[in-house]
Protein backbone atom coordinates (compact mmCIF):
# COMPACT_ATOMS: atom_id res chain seq x y z
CA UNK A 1 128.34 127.63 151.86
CA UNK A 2 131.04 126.05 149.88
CA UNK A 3 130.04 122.65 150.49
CA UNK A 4 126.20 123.60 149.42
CA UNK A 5 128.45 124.76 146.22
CA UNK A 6 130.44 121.90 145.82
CA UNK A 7 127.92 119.64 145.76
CA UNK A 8 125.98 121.42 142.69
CA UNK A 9 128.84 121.99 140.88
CA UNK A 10 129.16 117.63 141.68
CA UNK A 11 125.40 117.33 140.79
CA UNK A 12 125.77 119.18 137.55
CA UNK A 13 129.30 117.49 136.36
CA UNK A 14 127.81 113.85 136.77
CA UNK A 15 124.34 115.20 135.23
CA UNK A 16 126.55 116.30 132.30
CA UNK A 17 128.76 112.89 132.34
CA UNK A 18 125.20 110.87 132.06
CA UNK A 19 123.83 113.18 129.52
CA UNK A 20 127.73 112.96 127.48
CA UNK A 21 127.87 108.96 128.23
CA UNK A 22 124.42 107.48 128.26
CA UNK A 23 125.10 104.38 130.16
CA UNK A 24 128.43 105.29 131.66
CA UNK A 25 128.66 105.39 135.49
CA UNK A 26 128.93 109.17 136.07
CA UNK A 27 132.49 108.79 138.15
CA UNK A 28 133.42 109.57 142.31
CA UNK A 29 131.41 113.51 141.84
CA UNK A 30 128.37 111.16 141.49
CA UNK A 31 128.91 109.01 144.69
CA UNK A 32 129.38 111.62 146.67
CA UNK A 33 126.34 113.65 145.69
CA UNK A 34 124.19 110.78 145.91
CA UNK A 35 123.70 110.25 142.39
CA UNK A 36 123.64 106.89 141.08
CA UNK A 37 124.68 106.49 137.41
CA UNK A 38 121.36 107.07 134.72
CA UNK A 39 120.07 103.76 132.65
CA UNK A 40 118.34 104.49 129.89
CA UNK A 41 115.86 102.40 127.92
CA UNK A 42 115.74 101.92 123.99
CA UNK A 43 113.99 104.13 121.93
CA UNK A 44 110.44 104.35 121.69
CA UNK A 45 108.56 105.99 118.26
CA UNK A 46 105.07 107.34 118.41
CA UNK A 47 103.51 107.76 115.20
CA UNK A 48 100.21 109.38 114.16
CA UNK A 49 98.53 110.96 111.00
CA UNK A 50 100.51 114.31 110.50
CA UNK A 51 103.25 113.48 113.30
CA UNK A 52 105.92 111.79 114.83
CA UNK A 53 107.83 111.33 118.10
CA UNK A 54 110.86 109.53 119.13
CA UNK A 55 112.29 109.63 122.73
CA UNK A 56 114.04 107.42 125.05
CA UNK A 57 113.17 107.92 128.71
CA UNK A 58 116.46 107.65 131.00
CA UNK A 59 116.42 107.36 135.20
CA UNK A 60 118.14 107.45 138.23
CA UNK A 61 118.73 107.89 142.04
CA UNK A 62 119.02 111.87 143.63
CA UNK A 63 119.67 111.44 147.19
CA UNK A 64 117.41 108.76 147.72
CA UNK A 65 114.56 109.86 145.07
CA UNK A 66 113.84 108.13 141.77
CA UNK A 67 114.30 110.97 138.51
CA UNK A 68 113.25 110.46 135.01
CA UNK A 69 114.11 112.35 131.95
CA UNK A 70 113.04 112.06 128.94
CA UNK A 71 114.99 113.10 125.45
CA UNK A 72 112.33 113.64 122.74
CA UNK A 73 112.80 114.15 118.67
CA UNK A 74 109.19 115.84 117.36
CA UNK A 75 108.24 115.38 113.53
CA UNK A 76 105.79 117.88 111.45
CA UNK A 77 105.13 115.20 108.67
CA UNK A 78 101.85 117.13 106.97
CA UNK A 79 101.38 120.42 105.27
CA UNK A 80 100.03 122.36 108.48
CA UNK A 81 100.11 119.44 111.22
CA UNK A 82 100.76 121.07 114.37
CA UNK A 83 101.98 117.91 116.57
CA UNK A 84 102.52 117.90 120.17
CA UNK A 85 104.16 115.58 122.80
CA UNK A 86 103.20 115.89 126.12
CA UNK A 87 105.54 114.66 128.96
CA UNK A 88 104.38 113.61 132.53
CA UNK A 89 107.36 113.14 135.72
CA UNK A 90 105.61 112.91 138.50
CA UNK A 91 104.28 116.33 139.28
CA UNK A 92 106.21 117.79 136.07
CA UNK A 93 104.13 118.52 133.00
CA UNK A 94 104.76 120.09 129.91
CA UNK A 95 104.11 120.08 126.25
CA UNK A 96 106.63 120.29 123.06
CA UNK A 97 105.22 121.28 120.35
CA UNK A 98 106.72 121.59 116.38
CA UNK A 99 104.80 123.61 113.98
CA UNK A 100 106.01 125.15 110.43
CA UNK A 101 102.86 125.82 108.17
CA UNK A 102 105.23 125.42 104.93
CA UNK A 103 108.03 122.65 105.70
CA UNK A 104 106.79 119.18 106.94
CA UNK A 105 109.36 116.42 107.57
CA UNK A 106 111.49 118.72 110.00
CA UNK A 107 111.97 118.19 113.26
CA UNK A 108 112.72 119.48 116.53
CA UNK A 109 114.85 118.12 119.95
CA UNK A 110 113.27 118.62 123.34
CA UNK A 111 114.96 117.58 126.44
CA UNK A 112 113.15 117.52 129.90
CA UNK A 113 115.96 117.80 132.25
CA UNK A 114 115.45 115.27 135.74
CA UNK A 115 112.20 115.43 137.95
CA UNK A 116 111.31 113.51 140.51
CA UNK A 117 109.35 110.47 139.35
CA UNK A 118 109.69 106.58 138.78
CA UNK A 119 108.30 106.71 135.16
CA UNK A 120 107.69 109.52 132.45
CA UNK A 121 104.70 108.94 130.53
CA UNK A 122 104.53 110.40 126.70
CA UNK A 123 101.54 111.09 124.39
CA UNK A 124 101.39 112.60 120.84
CA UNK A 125 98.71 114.40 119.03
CA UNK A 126 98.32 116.31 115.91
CA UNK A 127 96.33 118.97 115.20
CA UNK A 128 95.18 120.75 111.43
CA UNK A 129 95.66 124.73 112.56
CA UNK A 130 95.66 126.11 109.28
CA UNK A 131 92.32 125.24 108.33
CA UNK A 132 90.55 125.09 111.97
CA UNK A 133 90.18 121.01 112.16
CA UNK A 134 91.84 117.95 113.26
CA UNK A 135 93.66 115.80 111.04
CA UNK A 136 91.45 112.44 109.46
C-alpha cells in the first residue's frame, strides 16, 4: 500500500514540476515513476469569425505510454459568438466552450490534464446562439 502511495504522490509532484517548469526535466520523483520529463511545442492560434483559440499541446512518457495534454486560451470576439474548442487524446474527448452574450474579447483557460495518446488534435467553431444561426 505505501508504495502504490508513494508512487502517486511521485506521479503528481513531477506532473506539477512539468506543469510549474515547461521544459524542465521533472527531477529523480520522475525517474522513478516512469515519467520522462514533458516537451512542449510552440503555440498554435486558431482563428475564426466570432472566435479564437490558442493552445500549446505538451507530451510525454507514463510507464511506457505516450500522454498528451493540451493547455488551451478560448476567445468570445463577437456580440453573442458562442465558440468552442474541441480536444481529441486518444480515446479522450471533450469540448471547452466560452460564451458571455454581453462581453466579447474575454477569454477563458482550459487545461486537459494527461491522456494516453501520441498527438492531441484541436478544432474551433463558433456558433450565433442569440439569434438561432451560425456566424457569416
Amino acid at each position: 500500500m505505501r508504495t502504490r502511495i508513494r508512487t502517486s504522490l511521485a506521479s503528481a509532484a513531477s506532473a506539477a514540476a512539468v506543469l510549474a517548469g515547461g521544459l524542465a526535466a521533472a527531477g529523480p520523483a520522475a525517474a522513478e515513476s516512469g515519467v520522462t520529463a514533458a516537451s512542449c511545442q510552440s503555440a498554435k492560434t486558431i482563428t475564426v469569425s466570432g472566435g479564437k483559440a490558442k493552445y500549446t499541446e505538451c507530451r510525454r512518457t507514463y510507464n511506457g505510454k505516450k500522454q498528451s495534454s493540451v493547455s488551451l486560451t478560448l476567445w468570445d470576439e463577437a456580440y453573442c459568438a458562442n465558440p468552442f474548442a474541441r480536444v481529441l487524446i486518444g480515446s479522450y474527448d471533450v469540448t471547452f466552450t466560452h460564451f458571455d452574450p454581453y462581453l466579447s474579447g474575454e477569454s477563458r483557460d482550459f487545461k486537459t490534464g494527461w491522456h494516453n495518446g501520441a498527438d492531441a488534435k484541436v478544432w474551433l467553431d463558433v456558433r450565433r446562439t442569440c439569434h438561432g444561426g451560425d456566424l457569416a
